[in-house]
C-alpha atoms as a PDB file:
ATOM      1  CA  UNK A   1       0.000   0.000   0.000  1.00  0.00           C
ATOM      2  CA  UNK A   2       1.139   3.193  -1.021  1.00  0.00           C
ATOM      3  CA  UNK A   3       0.846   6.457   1.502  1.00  0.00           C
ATOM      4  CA  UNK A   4      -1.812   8.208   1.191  1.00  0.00           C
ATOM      5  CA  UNK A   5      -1.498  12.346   0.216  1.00  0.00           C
ATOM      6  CA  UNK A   6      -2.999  14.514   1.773  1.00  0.00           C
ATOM      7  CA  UNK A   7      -4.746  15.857  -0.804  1.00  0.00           C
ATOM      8  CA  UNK A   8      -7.828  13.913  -0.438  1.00  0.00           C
ATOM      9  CA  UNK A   9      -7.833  15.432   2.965  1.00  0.00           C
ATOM     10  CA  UNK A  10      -7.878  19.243   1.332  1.00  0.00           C
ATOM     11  CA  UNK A  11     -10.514  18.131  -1.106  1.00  0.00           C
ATOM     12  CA  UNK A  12      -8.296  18.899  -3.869  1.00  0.00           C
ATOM     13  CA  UNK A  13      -5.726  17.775  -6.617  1.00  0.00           C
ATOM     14  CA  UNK A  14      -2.145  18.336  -6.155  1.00  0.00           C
ATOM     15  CA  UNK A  15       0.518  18.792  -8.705  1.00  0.00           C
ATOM     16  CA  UNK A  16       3.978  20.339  -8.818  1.00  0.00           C
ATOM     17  CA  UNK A  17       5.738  24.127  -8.951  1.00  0.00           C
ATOM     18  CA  UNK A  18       6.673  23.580  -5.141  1.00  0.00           C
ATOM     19  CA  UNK A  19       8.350  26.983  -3.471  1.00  0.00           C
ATOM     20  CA  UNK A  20      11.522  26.727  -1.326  1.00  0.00           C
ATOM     21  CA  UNK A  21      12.043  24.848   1.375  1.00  0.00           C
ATOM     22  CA  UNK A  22      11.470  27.416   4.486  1.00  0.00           C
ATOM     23  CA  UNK A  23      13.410  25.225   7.198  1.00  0.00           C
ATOM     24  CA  UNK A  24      15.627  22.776   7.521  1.00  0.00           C
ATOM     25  CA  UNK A  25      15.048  19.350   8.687  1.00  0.00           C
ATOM     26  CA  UNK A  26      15.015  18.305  12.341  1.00  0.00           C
ATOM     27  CA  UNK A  27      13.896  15.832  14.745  1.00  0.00           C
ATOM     28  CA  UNK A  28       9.877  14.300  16.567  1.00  0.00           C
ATOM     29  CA  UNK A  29       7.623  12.310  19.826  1.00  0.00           C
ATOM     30  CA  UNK A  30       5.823  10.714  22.092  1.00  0.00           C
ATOM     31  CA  UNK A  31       3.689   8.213  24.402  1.00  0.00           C
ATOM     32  CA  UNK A  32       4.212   4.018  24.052  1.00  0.00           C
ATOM     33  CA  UNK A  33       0.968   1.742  23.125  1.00  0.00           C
ATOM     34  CA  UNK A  34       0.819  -0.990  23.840  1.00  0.00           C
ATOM     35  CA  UNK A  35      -1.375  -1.899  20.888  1.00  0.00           C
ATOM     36  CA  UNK A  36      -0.201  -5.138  18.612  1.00  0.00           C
ATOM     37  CA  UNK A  37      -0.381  -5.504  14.564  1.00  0.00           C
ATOM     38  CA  UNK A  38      -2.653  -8.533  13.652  1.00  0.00           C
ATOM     39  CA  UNK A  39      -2.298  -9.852   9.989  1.00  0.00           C
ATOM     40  CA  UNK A  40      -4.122 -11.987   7.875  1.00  0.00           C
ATOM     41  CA  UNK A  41      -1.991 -15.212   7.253  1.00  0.00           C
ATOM     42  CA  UNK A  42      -1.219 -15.855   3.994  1.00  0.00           C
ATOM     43  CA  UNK A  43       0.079 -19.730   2.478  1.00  0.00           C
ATOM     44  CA  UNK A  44       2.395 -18.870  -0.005  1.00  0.00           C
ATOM     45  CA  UNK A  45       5.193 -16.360   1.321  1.00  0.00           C
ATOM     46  CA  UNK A  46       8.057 -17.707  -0.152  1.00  0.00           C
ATOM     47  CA  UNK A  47       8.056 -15.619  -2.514  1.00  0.00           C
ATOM     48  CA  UNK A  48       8.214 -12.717  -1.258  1.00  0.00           C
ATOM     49  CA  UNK A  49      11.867 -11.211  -0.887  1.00  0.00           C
ATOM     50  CA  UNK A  50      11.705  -8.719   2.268  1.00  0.00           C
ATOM     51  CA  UNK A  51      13.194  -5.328   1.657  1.00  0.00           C
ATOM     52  CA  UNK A  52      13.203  -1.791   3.578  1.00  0.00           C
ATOM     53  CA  UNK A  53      14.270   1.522   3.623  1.00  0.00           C
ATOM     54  CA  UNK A  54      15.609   1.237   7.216  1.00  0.00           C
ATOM     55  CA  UNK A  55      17.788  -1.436   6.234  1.00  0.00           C
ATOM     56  CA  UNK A  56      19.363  -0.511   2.547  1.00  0.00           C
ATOM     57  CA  UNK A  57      20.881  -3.432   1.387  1.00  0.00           C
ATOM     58  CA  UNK A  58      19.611  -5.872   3.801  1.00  0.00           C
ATOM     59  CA  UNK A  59      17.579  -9.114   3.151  1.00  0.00           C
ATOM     60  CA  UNK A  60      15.442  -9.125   6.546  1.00  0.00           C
ATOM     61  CA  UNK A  61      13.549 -12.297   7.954  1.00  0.00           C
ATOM     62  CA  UNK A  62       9.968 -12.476   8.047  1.00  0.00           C
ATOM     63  CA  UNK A  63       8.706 -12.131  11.413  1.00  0.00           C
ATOM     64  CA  UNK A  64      12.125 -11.075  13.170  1.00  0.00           C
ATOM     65  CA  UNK A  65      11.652  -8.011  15.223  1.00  0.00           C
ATOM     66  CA  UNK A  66      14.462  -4.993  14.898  1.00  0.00           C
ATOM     67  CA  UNK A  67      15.213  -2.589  16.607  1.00  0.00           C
ATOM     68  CA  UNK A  68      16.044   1.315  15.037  1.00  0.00           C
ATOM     69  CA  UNK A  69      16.594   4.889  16.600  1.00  0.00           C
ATOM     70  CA  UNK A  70      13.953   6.669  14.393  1.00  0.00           C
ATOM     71  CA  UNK A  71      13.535  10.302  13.445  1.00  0.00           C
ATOM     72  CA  UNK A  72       8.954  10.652  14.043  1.00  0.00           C
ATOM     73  CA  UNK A  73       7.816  12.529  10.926  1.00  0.00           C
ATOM     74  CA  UNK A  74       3.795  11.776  11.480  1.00  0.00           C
ATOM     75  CA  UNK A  75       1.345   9.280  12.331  1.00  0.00           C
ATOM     76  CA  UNK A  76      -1.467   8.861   8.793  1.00  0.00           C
ATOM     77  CA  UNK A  77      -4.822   7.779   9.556  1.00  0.00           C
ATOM     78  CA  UNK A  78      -5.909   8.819   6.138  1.00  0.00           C
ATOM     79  CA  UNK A  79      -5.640   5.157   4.366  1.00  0.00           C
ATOM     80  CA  UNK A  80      -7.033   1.956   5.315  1.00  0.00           C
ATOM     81  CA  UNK A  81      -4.340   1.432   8.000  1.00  0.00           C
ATOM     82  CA  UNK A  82      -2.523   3.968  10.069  1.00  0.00           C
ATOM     83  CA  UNK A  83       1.037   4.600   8.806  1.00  0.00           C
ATOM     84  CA  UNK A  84       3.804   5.457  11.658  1.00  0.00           C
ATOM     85  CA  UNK A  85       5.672   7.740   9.106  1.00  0.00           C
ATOM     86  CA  UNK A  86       9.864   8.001  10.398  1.00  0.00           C
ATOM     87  CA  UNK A  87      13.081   8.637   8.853  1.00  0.00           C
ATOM     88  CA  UNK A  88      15.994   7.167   9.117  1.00  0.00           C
ATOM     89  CA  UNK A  89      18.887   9.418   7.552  1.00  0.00           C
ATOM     90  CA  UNK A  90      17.891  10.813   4.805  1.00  0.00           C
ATOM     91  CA  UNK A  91      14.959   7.467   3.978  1.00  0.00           C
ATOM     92  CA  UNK A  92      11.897   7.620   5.078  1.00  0.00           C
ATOM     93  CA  UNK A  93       9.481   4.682   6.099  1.00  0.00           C
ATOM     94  CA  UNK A  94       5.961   4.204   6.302  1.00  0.00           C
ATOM     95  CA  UNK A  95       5.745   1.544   8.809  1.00  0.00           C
ATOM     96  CA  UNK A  96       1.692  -0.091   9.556  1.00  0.00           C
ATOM     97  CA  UNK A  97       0.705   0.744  13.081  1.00  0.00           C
ATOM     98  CA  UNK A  98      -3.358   0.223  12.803  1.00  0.00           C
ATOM     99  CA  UNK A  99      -3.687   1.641  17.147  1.00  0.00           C
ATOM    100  CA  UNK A 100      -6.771   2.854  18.928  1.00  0.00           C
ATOM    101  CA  UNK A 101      -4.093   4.935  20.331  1.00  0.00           C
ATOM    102  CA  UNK A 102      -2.161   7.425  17.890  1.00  0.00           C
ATOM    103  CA  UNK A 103       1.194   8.467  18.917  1.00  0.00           C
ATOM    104  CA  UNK A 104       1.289  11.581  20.830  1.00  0.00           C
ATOM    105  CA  UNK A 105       4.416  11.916  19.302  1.00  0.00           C
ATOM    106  CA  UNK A 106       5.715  15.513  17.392  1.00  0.00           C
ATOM    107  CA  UNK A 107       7.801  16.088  13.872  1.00  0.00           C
ATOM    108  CA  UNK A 108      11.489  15.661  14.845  1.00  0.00           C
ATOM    109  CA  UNK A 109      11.046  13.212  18.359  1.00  0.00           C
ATOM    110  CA  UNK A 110      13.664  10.605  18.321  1.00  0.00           C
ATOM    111  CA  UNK A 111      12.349   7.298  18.826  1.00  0.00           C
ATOM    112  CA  UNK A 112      13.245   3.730  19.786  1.00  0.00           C
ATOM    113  CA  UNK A 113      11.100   1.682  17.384  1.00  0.00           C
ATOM    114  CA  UNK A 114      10.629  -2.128  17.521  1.00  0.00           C
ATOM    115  CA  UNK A 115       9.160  -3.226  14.349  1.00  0.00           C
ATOM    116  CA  UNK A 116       9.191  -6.284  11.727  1.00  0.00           C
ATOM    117  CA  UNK A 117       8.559  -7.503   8.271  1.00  0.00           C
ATOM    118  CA  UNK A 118       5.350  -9.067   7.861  1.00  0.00           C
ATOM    119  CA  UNK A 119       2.981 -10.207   4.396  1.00  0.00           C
ATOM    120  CA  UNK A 120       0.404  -7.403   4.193  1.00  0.00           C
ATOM    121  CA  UNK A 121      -2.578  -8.000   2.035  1.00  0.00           C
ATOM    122  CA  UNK A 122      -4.343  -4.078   1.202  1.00  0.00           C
ATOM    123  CA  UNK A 123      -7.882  -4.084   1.902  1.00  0.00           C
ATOM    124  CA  UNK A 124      -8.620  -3.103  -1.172  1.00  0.00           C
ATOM    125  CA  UNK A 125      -6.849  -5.897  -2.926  1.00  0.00           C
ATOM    126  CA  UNK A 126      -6.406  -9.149  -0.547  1.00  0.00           C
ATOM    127  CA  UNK A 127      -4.953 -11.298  -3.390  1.00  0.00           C
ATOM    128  CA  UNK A 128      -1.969  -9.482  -3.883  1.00  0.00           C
ATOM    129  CA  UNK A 129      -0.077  -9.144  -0.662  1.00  0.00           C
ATOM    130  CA  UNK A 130       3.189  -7.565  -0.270  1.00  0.00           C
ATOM    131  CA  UNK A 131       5.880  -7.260   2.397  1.00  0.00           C
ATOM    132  CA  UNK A 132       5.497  -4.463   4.721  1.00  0.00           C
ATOM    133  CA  UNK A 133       7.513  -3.058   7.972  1.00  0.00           C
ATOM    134  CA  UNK A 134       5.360  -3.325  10.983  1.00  0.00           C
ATOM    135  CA  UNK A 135       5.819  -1.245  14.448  1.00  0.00           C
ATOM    136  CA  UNK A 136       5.472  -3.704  17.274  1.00  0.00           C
ATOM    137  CA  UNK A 137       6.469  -1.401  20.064  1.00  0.00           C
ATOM    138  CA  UNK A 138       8.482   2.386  20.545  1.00  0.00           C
ATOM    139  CA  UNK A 139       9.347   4.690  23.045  1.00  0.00           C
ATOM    140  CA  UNK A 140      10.439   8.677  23.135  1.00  0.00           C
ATOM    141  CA  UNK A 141      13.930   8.462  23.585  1.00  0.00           C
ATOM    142  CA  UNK A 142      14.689  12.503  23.141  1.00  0.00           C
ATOM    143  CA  UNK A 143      11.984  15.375  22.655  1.00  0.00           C
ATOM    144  CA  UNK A 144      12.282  17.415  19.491  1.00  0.00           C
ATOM    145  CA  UNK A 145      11.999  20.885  19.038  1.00  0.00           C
ATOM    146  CA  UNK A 146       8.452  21.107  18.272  1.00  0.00           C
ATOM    147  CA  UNK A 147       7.318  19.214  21.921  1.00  0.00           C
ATOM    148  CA  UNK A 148      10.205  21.104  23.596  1.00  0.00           C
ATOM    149  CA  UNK A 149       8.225  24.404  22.186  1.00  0.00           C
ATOM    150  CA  UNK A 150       4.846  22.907  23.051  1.00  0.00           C
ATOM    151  CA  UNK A 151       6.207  22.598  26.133  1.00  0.00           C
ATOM    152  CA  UNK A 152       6.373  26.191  26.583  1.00  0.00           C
ATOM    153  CA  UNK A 153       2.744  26.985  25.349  1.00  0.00           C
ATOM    154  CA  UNK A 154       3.831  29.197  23.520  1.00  0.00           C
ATOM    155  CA  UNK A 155       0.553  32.085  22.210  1.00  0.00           C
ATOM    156  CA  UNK A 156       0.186  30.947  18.711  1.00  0.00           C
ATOM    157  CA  UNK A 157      -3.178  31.117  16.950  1.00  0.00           C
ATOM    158  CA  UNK A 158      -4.937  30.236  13.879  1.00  0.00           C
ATOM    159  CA  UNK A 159      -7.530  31.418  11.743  1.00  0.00           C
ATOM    160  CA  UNK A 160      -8.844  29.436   8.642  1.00  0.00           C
ATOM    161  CA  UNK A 161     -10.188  31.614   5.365  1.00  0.00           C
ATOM    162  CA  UNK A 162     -10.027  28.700   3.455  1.00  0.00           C
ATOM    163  CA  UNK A 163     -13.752  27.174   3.558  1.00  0.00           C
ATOM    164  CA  UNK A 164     -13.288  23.901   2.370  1.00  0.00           C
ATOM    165  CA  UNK A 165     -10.168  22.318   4.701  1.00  0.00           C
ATOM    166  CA  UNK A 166     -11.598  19.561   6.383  1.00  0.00           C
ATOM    167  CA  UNK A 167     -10.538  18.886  10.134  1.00  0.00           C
ATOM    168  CA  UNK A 168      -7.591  16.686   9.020  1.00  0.00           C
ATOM    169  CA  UNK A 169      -6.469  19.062   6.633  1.00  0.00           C
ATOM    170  CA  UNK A 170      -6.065  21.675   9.298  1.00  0.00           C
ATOM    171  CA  UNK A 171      -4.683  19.183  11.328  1.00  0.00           C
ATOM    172  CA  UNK A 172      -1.965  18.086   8.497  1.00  0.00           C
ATOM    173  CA  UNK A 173      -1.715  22.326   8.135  1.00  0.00           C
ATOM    174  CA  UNK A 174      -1.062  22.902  12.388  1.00  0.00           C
ATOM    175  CA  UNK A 175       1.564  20.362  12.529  1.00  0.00           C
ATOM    176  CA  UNK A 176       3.873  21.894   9.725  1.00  0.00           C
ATOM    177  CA  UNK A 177       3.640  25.098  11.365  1.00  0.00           C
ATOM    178  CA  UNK A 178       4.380  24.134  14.815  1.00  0.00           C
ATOM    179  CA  UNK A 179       7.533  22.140  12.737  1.00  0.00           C
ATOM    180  CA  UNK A 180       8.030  25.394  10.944  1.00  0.00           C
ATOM    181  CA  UNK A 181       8.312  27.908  13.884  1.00  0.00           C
ATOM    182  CA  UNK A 182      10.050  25.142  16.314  1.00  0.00           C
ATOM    183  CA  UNK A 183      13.056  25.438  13.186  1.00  0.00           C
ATOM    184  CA  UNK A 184      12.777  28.417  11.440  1.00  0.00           C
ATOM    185  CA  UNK A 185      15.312  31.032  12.257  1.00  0.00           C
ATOM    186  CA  UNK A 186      13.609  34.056  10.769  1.00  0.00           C
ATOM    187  CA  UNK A 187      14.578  36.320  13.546  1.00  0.00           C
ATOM    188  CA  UNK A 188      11.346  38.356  14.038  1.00  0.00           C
ATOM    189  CA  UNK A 189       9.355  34.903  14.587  1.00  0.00           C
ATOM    190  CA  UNK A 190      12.172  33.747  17.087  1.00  0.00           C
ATOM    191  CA  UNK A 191      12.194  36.792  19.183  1.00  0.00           C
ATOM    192  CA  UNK A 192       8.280  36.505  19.316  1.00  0.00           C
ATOM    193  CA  UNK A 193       8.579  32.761  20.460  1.00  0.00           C
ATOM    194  CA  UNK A 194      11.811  32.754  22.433  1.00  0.00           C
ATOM    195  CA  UNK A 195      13.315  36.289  23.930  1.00  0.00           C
ATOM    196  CA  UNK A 196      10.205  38.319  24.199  1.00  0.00           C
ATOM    197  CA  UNK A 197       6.775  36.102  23.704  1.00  0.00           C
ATOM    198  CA  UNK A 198       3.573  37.616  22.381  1.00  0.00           C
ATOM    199  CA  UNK A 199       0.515  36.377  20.486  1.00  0.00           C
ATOM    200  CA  UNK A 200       1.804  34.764  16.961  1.00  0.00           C
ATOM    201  CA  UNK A 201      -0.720  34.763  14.365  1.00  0.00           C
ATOM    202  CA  UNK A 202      -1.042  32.043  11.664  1.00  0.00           C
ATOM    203  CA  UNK A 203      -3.415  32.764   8.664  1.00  0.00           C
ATOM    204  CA  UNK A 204      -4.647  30.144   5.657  1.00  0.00           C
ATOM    205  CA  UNK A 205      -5.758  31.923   3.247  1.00  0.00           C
ATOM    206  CA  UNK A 206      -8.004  31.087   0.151  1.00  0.00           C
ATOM    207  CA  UNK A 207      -6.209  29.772  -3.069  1.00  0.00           C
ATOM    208  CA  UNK A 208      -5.101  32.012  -5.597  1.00  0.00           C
ATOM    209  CA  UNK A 209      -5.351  31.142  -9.385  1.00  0.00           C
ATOM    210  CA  UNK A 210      -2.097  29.682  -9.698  1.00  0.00           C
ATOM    211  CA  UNK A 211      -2.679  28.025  -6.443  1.00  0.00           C
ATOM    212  CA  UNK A 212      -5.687  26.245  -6.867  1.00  0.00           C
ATOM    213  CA  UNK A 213      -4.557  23.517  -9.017  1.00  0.00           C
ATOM    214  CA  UNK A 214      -1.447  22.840  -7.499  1.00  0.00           C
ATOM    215  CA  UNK A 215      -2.171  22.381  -3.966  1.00  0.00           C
ATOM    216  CA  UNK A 216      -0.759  25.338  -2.305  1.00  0.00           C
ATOM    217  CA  UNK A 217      -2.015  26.949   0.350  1.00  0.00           C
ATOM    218  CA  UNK A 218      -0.751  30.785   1.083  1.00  0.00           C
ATOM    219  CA  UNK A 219      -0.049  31.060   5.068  1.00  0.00           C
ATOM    220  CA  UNK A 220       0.882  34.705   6.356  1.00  0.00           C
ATOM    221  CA  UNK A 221       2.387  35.038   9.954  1.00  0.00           C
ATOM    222  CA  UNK A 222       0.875  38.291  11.787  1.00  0.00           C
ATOM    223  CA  UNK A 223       1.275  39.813  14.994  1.00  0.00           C
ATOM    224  CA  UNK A 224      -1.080  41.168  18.076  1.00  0.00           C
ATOM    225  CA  UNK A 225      -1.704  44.224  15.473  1.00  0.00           C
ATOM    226  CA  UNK A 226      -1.880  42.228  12.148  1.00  0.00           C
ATOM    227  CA  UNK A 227       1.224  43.555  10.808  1.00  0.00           C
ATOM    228  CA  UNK A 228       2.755  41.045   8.521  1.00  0.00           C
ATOM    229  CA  UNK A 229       5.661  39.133   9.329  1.00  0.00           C
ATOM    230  CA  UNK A 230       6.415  36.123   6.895  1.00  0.00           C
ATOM    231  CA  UNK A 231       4.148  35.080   4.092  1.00  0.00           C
ATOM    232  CA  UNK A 232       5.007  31.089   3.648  1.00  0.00           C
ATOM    233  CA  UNK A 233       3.104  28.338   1.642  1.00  0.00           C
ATOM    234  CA  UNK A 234       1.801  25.174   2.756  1.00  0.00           C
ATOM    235  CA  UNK A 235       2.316  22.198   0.228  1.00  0.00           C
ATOM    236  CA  UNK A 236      -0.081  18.889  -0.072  1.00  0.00           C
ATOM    237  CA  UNK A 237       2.976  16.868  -1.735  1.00  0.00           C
ATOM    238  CA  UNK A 238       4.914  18.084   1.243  1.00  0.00           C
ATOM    239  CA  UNK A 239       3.023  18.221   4.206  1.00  0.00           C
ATOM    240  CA  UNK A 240       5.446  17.813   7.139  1.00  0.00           C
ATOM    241  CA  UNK A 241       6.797  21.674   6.911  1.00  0.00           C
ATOM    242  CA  UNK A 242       5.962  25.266   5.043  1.00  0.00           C
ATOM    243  CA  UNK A 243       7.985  26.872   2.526  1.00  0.00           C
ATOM    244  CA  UNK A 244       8.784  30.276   1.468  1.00  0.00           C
END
């Protein structure tokens, strides 16, 4: 199974032109469930070769747990099964993790993931399965900067123009710009959140035009007074941050 975009979510169809990236990179997480992966057995798994993206290179064992420090990106509720969504270096994973208990976990926590290869058979499509990474168990091993800032409770508000966003689309929209103001080092945001805190102001506005049909979605910082601070863009092929 494939992730899912979130452009379902936004009720809209994404394409490319993508603006600069508006911060750099940085760490995620959360709260351990104790929730457990069941799977439909399948006869015939020989034939499957198991292969992931947190082991390049590796031929990994069917059913063998491993264990990996993980960078938390986001958990995805948007498919048929919830995808625990990490990096690892520079590769990224979508590992299952169907949970009555989402990880209260935040872009950039560090995490000590237990998780194994397992034959997954998509709801949509039992009679092909396919190997899949599966999270067994994790813990928060180190805070990132966005729980460190939440932390703080820091004043930051939004307010939604754009009429059509679903819940999870605002959601999707709040967690890249709590990732986006935990990293950003635009000094007038920084000095609002760190040396001398006051109200921060988030707007999404309505599409433009050119916006409309390629998924972005204009976001403009303000303060107490509405004077503009930092006009960035929120991207449904890139969800996890803004851009400038």
């Amino acid at each position: 199974m494939k992730p899912i975009h979130l452009v379902a979510c936004l009720l809209m169809t994404a394409a490319c032109d993508n603006p600069k990236n508006a911060s750099s990179p940085n760490e995620a997480p959360g709260k351990k469930s104790d929730s457990t992966i069941v799977t439909t057995p399948v006869t015939d798994t020989t034939r499957f070769v198991f292969l992931s993206n947190l082991r390049n290179g590796d031929t990994l064992v069917k059913g063998k747990t491993y264990i990996d420090t993980l960078s938390f990106i986001n958990y995805n509720e948007n498919g048929d099964d919830g995808l625990f969504v990490c990096a690892r270096n520079r590769d990224t994973a979508f590992l299952i993790f169907n949970t009555n208990n989402p990880p209260e976990l935040n872009n950039g926590d560090q995490v000590l993931v237990q998780w194994n290869m397992d034959v997954y058979e998509p709801a949509g499509d039992p009679e092909n399965p396919l190997p899949r990474e599966f999270v067994v168990d994790y813990r928060l091993l180190h805070p990132g900067k966005v729980t460190l800032l939440k932390s703080r409770k820091p004043a930051l508000a939004a307010i939604y123009r754009h009429k059509d966003l679903s819940d999870t689309g605002k959601q999707e929209i709040d967690a890249a710009v709590w990732y986006y103001v935990a990293n950003t080092k635009d000094t007038t945001i920084r000095r609002m959140i760190d040396t001398d805190p006051q109200l921060l102001q988030y707007t999404v506005e309505e599409e433009t035009e050119d916006s409309r049909l390629s998924g972005i979605f204009p976001i403009t910082f303000t303060d107490g007074t509405q004077q503009v601070l930092k006009r960035v863009f929120f991207d449904v092929e890139r969800p996890y941050s803004l851009f400038e």
